[in-house]
PDB file of N, CA and C in Angstrom:
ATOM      1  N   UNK A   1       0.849  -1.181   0.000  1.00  0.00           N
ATOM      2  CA  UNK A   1       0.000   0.000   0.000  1.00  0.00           C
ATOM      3  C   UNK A   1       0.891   1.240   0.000  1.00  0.00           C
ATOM      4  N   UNK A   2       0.581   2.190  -0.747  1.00  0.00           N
ATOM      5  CA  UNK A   2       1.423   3.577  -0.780  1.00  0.00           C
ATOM      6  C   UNK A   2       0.836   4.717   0.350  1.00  0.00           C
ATOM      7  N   UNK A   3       1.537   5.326   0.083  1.00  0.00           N
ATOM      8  CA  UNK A   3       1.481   6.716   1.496  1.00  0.00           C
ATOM      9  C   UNK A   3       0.225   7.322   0.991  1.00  0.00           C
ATOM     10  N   UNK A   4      -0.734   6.870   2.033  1.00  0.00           N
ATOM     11  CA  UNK A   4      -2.130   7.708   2.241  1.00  0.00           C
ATOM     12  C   UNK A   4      -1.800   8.921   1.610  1.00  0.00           C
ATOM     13  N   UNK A   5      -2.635   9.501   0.817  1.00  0.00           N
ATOM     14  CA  UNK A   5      -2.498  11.127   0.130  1.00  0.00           C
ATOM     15  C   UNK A   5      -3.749  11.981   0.807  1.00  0.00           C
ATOM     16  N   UNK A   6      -3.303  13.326   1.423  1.00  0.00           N
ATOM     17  CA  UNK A   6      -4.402  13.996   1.784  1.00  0.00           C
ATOM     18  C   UNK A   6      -5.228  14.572   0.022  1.00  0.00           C
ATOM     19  N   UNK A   7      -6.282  14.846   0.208  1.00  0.00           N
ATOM     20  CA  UNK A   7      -6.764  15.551  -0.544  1.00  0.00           C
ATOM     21  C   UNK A   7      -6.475  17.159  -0.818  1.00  0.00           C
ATOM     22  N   UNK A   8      -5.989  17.596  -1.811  1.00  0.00           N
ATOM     23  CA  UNK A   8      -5.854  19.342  -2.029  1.00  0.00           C
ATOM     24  C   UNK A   8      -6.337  19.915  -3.065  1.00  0.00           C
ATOM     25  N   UNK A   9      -7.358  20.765  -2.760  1.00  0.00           N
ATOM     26  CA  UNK A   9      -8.291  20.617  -4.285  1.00  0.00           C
ATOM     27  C   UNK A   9      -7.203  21.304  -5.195  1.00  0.00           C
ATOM     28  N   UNK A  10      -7.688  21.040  -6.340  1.00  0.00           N
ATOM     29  CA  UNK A  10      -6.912  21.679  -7.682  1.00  0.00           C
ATOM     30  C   UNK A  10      -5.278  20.357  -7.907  1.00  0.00           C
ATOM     31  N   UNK A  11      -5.005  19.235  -6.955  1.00  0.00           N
ATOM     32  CA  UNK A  11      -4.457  18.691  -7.228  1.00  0.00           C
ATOM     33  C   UNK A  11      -4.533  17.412  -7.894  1.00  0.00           C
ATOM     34  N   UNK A  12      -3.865  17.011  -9.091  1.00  0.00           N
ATOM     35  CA  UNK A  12      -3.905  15.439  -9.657  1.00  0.00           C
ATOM     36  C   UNK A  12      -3.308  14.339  -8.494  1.00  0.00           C
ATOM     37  N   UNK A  13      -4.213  13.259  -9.014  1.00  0.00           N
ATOM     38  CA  UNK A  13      -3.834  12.155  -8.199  1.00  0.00           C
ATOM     39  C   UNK A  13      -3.945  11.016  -9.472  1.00  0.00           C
ATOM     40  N   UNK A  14      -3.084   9.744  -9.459  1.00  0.00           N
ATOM     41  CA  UNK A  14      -3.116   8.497 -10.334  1.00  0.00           C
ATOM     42  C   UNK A  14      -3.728   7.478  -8.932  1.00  0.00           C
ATOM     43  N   UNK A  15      -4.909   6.623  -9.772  1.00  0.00           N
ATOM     44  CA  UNK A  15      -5.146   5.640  -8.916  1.00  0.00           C
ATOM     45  C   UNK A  15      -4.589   4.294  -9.243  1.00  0.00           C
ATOM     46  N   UNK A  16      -5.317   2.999  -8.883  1.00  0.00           N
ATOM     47  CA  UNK A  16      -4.121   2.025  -9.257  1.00  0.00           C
ATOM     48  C   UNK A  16      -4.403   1.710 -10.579  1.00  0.00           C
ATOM     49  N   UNK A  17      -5.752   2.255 -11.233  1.00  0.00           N
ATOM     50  CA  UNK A  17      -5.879   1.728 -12.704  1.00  0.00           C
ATOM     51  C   UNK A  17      -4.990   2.418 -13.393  1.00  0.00           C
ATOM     52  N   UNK A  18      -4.471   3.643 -13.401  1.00  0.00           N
ATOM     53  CA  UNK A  18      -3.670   4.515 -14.313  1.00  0.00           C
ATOM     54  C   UNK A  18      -4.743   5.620 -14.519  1.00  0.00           C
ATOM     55  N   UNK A  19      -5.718   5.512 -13.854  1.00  0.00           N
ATOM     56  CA  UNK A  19      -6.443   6.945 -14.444  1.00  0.00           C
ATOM     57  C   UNK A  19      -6.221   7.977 -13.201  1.00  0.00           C
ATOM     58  N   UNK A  20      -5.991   9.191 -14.012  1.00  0.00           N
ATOM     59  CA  UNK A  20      -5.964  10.587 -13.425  1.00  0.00           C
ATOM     60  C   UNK A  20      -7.339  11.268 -12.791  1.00  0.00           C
ATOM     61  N   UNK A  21      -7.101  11.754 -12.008  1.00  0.00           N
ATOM     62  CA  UNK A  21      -7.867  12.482 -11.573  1.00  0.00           C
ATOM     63  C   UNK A  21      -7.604  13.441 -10.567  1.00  0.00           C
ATOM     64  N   UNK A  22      -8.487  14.757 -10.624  1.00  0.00           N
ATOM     65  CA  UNK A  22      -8.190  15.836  -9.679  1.00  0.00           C
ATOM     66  C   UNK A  22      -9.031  15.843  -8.773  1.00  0.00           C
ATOM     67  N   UNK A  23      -9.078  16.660  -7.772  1.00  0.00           N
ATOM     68  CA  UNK A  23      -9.635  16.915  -6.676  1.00  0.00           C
ATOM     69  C   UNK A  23     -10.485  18.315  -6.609  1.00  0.00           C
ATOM     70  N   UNK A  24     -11.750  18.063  -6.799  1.00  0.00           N
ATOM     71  CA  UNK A  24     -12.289  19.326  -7.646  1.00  0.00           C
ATOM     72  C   UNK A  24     -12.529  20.535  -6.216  1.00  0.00           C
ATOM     73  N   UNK A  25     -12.873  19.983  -5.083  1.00  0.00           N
ATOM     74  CA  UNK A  25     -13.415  21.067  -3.496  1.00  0.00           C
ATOM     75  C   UNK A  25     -13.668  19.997  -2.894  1.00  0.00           C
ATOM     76  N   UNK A  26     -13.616  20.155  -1.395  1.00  0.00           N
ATOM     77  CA  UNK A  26     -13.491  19.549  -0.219  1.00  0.00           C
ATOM     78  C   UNK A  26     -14.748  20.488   0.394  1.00  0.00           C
ATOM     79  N   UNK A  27     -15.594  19.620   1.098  1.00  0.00           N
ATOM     80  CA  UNK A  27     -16.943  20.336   1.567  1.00  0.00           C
ATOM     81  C   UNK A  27     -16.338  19.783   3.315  1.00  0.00           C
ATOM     82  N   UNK A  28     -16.453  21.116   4.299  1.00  0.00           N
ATOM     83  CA  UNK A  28     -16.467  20.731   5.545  1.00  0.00           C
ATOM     84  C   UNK A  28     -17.881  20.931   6.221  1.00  0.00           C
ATOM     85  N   UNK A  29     -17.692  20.509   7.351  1.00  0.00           N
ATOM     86  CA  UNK A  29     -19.331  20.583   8.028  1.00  0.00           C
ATOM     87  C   UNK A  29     -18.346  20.850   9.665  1.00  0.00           C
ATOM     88  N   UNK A  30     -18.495  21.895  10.046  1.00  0.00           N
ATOM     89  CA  UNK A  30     -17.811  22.219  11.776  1.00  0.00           C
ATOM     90  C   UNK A  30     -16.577  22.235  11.532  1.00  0.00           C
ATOM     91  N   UNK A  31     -16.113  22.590  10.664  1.00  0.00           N
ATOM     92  CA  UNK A  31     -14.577  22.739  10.850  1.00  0.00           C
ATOM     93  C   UNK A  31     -13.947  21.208  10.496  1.00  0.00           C
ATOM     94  N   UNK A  32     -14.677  20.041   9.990  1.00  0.00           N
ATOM     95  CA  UNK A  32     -14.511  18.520  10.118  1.00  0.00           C
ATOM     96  C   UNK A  32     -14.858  18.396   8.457  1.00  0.00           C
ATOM     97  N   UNK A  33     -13.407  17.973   7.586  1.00  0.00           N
ATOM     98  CA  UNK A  33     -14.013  17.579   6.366  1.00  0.00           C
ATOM     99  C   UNK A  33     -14.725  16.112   6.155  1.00  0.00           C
ATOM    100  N   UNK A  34     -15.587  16.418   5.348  1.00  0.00           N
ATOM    101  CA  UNK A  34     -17.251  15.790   5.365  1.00  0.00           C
ATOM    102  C   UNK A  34     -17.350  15.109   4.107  1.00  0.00           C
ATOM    103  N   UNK A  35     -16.616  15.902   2.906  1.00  0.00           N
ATOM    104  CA  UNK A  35     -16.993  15.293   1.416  1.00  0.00           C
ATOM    105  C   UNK A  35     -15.935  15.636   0.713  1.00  0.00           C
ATOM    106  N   UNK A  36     -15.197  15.114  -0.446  1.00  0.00           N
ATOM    107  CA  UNK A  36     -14.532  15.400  -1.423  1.00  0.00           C
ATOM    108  C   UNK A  36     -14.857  14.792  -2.394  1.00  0.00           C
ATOM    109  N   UNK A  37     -15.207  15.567  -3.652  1.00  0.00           N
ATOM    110  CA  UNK A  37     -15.252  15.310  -4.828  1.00  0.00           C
ATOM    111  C   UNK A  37     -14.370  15.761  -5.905  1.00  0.00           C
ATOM    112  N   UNK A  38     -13.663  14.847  -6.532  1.00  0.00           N
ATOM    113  CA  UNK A  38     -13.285  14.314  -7.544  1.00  0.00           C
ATOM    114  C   UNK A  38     -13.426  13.927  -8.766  1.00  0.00           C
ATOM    115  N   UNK A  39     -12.702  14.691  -9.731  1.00  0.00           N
ATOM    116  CA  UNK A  39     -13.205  14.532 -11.004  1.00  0.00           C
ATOM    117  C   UNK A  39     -12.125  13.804 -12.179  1.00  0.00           C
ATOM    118  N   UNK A  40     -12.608  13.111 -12.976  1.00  0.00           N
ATOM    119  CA  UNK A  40     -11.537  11.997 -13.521  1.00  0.00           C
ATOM    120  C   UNK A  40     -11.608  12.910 -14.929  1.00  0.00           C
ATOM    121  N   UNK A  41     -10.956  12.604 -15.638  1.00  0.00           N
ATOM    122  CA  UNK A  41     -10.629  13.399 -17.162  1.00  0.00           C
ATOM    123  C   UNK A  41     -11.544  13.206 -18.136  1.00  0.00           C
ATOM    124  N   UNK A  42     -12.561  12.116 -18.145  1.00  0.00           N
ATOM    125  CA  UNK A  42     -13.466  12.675 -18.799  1.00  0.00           C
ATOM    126  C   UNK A  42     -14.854  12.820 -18.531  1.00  0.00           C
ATOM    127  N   UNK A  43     -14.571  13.891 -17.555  1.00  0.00           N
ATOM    128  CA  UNK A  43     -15.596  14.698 -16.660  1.00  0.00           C
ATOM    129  C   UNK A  43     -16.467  13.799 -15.339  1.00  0.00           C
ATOM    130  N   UNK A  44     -16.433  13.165 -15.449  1.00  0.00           N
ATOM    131  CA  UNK A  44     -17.175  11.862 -14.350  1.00  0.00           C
ATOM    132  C   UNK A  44     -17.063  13.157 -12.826  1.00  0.00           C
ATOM    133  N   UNK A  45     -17.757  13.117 -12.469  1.00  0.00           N
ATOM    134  CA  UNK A  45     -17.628  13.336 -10.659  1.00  0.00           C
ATOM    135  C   UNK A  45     -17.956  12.645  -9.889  1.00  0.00           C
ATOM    136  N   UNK A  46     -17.182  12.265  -8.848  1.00  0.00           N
ATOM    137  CA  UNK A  46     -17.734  11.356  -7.802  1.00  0.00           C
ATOM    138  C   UNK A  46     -17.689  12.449  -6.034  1.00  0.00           C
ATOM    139  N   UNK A  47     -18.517  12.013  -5.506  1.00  0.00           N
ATOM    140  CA  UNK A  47     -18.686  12.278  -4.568  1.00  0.00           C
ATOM    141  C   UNK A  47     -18.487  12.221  -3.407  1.00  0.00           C
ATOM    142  N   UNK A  48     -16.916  11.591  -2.548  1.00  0.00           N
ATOM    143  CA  UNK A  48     -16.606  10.719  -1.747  1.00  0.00           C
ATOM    144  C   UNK A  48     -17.116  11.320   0.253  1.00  0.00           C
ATOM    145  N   UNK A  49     -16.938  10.253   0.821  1.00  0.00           N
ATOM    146  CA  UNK A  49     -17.039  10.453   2.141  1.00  0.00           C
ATOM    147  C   UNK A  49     -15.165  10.505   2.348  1.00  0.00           C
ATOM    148  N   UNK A  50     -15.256  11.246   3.738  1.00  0.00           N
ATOM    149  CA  UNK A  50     -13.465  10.992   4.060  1.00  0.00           C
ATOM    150  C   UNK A  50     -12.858   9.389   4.140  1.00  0.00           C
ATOM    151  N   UNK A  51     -13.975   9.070   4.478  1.00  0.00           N
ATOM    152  CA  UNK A  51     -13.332   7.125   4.672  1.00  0.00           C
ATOM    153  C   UNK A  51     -13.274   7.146   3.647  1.00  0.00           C
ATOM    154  N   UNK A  52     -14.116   7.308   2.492  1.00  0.00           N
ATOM    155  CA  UNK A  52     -13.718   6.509   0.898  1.00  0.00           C
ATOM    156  C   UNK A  52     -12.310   6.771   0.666  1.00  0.00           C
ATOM    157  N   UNK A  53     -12.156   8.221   0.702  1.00  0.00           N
ATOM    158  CA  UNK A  53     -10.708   8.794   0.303  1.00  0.00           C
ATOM    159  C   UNK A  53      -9.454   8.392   0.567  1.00  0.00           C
ATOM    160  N   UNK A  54      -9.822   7.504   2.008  1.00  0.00           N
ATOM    161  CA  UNK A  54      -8.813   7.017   2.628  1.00  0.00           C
ATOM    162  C   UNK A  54      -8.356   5.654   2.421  1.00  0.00           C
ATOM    163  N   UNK A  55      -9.587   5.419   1.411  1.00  0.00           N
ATOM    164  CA  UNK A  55      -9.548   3.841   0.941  1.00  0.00           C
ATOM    165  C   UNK A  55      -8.991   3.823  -0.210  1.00  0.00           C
ATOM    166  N   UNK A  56      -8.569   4.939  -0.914  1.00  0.00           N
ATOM    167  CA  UNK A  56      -8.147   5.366  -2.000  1.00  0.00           C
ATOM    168  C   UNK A  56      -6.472   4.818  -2.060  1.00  0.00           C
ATOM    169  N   UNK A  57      -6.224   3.995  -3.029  1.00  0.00           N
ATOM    170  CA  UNK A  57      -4.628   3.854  -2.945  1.00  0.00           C
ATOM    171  C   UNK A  57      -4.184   4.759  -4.043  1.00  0.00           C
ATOM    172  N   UNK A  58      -3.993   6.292  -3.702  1.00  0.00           N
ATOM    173  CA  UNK A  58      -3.139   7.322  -4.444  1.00  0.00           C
ATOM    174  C   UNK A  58      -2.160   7.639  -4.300  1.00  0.00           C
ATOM    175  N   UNK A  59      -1.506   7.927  -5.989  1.00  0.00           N
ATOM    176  CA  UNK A  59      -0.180   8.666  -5.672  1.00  0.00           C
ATOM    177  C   UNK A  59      -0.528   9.897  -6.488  1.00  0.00           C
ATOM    178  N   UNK A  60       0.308  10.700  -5.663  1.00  0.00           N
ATOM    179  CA  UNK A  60       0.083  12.392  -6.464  1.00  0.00           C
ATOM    180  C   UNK A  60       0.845  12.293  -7.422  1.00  0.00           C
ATOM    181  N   UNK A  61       0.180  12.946  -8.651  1.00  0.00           N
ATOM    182  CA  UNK A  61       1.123  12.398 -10.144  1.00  0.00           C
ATOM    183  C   UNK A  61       2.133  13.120 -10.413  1.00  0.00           C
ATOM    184  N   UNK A  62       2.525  14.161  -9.658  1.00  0.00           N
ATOM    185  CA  UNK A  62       3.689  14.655 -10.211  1.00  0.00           C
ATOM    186  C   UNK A  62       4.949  13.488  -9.889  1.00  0.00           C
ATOM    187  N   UNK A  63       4.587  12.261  -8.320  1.00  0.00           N
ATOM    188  CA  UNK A  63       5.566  12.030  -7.936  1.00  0.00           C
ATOM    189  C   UNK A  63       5.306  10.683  -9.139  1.00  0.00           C
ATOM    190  N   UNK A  64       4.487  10.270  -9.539  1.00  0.00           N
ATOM    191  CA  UNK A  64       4.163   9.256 -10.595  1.00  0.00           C
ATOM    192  C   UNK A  64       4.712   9.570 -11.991  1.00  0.00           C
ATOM    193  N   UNK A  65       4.618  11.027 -12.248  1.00  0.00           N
ATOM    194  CA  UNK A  65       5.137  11.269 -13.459  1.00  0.00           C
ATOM    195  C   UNK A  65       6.893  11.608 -13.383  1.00  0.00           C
ATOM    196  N   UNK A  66       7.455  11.576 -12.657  1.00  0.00           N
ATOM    197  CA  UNK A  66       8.640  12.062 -12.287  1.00  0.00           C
ATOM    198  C   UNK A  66       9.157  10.768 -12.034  1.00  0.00           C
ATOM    199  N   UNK A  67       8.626   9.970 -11.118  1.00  0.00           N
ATOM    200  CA  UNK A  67       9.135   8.743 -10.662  1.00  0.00           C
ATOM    201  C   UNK A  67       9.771   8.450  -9.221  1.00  0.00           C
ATOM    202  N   UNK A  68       9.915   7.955  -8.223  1.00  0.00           N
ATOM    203  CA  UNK A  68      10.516   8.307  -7.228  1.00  0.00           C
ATOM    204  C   UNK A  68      12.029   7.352  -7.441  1.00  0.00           C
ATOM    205  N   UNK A  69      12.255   6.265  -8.595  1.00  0.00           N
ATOM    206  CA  UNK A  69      13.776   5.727  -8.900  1.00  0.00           C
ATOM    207  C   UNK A  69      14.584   6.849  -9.559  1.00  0.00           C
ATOM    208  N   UNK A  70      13.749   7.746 -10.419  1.00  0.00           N
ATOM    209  CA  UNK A  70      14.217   9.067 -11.068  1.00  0.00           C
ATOM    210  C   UNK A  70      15.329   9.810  -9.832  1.00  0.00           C
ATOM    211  N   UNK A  71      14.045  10.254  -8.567  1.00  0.00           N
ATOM    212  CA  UNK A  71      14.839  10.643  -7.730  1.00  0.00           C
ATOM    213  C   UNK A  71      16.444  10.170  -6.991  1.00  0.00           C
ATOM    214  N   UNK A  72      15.827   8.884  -6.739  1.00  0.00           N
ATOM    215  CA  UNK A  72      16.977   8.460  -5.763  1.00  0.00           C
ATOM    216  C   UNK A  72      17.976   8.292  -6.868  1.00  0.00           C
ATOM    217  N   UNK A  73      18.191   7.927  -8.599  1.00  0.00           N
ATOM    218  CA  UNK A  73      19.369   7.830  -9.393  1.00  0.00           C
ATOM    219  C   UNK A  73      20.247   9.335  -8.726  1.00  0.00           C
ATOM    220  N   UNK A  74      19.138  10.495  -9.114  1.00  0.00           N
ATOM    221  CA  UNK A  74      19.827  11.714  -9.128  1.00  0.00           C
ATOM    222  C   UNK A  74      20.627  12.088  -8.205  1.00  0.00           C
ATOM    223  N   UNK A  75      20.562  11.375  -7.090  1.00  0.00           N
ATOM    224  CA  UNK A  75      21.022  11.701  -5.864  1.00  0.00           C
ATOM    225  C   UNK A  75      22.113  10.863  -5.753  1.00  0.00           C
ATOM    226  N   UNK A  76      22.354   9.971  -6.230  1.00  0.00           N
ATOM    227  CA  UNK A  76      23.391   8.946  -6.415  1.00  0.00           C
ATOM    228  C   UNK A  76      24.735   9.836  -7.459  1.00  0.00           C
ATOM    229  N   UNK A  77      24.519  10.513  -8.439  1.00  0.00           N
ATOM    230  CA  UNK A  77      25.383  11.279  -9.334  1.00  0.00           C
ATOM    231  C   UNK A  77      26.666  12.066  -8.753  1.00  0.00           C
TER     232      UNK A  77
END
């Protein structure tokens, strides 16, 4: 399992199928977030509870598109 990702709206996330998706607003209720919805690339919205989100195995795609072996080579140089 990969490192739980918080939700930040306006950010991409890859799930384990390979599809993208952003994080369209986070709805709180008391100061306690309540809902996040999510939108996949071709337009779909879903509606999640915080547990769903957390059931979510995401990686934020910049670190998907970059790679994290990318990193550690560079650091090896």
């Amino acid at each position: 399992m990969r490192k739980r990702q918080k939700p930040v709206p306006g950010n991409y996330y890859i799930n384990l199928a390979g599809q993208l998706l952003r994080v369209k607003c986070i709805l709180y209720s008391y100061g306690e977030m309540t809902r996040i919805i999510i939108e996949y690339l071709d337009g779909k919205h879903v509606n999640l509870t915080h547990d769903e989100w957390t059931w979510l195995d995401l990686t934020v795609y910049s670190d998907w598109f970059t790679g994290q072996e990318s990193k550690e080579r560079d650091h090896q140089i």
